[in-house]
Protein backbone atom coordinates (compact mmCIF):
# COMPACT_ATOMS: atom_id res chain seq x y z
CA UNK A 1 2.75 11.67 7.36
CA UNK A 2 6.21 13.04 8.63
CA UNK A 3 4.80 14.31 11.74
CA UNK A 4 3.22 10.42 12.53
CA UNK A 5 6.38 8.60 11.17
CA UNK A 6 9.80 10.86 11.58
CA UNK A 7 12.13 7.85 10.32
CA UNK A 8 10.59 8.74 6.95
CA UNK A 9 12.18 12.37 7.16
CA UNK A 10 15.11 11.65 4.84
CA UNK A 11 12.87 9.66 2.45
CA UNK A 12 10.87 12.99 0.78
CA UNK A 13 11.50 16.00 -0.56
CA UNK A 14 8.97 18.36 -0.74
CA UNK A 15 8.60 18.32 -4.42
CA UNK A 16 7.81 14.34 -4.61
CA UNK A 17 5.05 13.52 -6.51
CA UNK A 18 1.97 11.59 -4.43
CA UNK A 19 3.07 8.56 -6.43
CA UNK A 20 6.90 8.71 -4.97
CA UNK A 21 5.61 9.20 -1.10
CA UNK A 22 3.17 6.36 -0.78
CA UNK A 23 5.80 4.34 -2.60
CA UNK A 24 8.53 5.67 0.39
CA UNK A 25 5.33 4.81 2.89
CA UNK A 26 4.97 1.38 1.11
CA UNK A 27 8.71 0.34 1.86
CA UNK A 28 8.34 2.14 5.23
CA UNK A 29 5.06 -0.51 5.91
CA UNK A 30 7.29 -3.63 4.66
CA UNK A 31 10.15 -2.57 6.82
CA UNK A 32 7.49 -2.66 9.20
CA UNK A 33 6.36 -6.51 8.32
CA UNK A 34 9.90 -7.27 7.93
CA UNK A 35 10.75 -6.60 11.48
CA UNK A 36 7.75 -8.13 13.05
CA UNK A 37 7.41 -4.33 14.30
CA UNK A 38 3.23 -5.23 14.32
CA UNK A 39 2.49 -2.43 16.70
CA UNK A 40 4.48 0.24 14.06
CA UNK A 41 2.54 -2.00 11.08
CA UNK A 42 -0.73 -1.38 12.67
CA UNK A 43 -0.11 2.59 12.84
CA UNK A 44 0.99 1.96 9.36
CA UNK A 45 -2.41 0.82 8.14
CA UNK A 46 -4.37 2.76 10.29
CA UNK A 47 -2.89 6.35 9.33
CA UNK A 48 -3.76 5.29 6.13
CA UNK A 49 -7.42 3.73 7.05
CA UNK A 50 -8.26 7.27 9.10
CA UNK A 51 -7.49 9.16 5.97
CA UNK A 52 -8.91 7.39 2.87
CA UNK A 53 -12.37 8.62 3.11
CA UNK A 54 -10.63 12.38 2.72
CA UNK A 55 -8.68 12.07 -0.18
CA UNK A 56 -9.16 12.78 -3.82
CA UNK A 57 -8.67 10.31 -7.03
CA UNK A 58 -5.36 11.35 -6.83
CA UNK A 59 -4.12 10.57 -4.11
CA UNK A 60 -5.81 7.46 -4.27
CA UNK A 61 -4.86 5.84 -7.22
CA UNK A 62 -1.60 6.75 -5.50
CA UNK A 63 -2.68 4.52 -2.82
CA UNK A 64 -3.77 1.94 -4.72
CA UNK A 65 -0.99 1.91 -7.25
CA UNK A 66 2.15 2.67 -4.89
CA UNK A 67 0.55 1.34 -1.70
CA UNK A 68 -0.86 -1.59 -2.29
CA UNK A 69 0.49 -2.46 -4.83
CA UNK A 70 3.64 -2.59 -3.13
CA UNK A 71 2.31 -4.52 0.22
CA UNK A 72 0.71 -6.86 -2.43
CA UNK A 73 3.98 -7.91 -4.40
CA UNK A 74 5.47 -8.20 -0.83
CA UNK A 75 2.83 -10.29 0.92
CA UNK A 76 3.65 -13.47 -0.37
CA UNK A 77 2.59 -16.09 2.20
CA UNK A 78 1.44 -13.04 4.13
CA UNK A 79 -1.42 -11.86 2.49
CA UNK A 80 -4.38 -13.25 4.57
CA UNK A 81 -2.46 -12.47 7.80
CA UNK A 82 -2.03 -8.90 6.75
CA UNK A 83 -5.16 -8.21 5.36
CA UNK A 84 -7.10 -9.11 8.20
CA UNK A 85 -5.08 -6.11 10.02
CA UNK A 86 -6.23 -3.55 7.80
CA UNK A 87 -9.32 -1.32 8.19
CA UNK A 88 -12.58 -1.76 5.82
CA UNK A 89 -12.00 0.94 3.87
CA UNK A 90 -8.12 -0.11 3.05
CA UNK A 91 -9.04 -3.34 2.90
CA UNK A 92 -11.74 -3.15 0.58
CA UNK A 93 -9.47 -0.79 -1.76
CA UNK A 94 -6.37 -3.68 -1.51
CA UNK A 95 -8.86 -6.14 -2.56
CA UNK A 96 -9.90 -4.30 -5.68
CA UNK A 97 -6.39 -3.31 -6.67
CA UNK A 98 -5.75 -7.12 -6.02
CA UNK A 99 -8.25 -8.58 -8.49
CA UNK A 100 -7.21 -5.61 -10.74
CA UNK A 101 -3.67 -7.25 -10.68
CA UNK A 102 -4.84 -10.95 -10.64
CA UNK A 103 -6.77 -9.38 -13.96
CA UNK A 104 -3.77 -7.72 -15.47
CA UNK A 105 -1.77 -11.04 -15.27
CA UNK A 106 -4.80 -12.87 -16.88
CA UNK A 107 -4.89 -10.82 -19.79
CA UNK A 108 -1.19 -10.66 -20.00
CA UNK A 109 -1.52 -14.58 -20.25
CA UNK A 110 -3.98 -14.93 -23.16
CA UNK A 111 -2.29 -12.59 -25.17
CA UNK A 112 1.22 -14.76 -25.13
CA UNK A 113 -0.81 -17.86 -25.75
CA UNK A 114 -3.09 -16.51 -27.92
C-alpha cells in the first residue's frame, strides 16, 4: 500500500493492526473525494479491487468494517456516484456491508420503540 500511495507514509507504523490501516486508507480515499482528485480516487478503489480476491477473512472484515464503512458514512449524496466507480468485487462487498448497516440501524430502531 505504501509503495502505491507514499503520502500515506506518516500515517502507519508497522505494528498497526489491519483494522487501523484500512481505516488510514479510508480517510486517504475521502481526501481523495474531497478534492475531486478522481484520477487518485480511482487508484484508490482499484488497488483495493486488484487485491480482494487474495485476502483472508481478516483482512477483509477489515475492509468491510474500516473501508467501507468509512466511504459509506462519508458518501452522503455521493453514494450512487461513487459506487458506480468501484470494481465488482468492491462493489459487491460495499453493498453487503451497506445493507448490513441499513440492518443494524433497523434493529437499533425496534428495540427503542419496542
Amino acid at each position: 500500500m505504501l509503495l502505491e500511495f507514499p503520502g500515506l507514509t506518516g500515517e502507519f507504523d508497522p505494528d498497526d493492526g489491519d483494522h487501523y490501516k484500512m481505516e488510514r486508507f479510508a480517510g486517504y480515499t475521502i481526501k481523495q473525494i474531497d478534492a475531486s482528485n478522481w484520477q487518485s480516487l480511482a487508484a484508490c478503489f482499484d488497488f483495493q479491487e486488484q487485491r480482494i480476491m487474495l485476502i483472508g477473512p481478516e483482512i477483509e472484515n477489515a475492509l468491510s468494517v474500516s473501508f467501507c464503512e468509512a466511504i459509506l458514512c462519508h458518501a452522503g449524496n455521493n453514494a450512487t456516484w461513487l459506487i458506480e466507480r468501484m470494481g465488482p468485487w468492491l462493489k459487491k462487498l460495499y453493498k453487503e456491508y451497506e445493507q448490513y448497516y441499513i440492518n443494524l440501524g433497523k434493529q437499533g430502531n425496534e428495540s427503542i420503540t419496542g
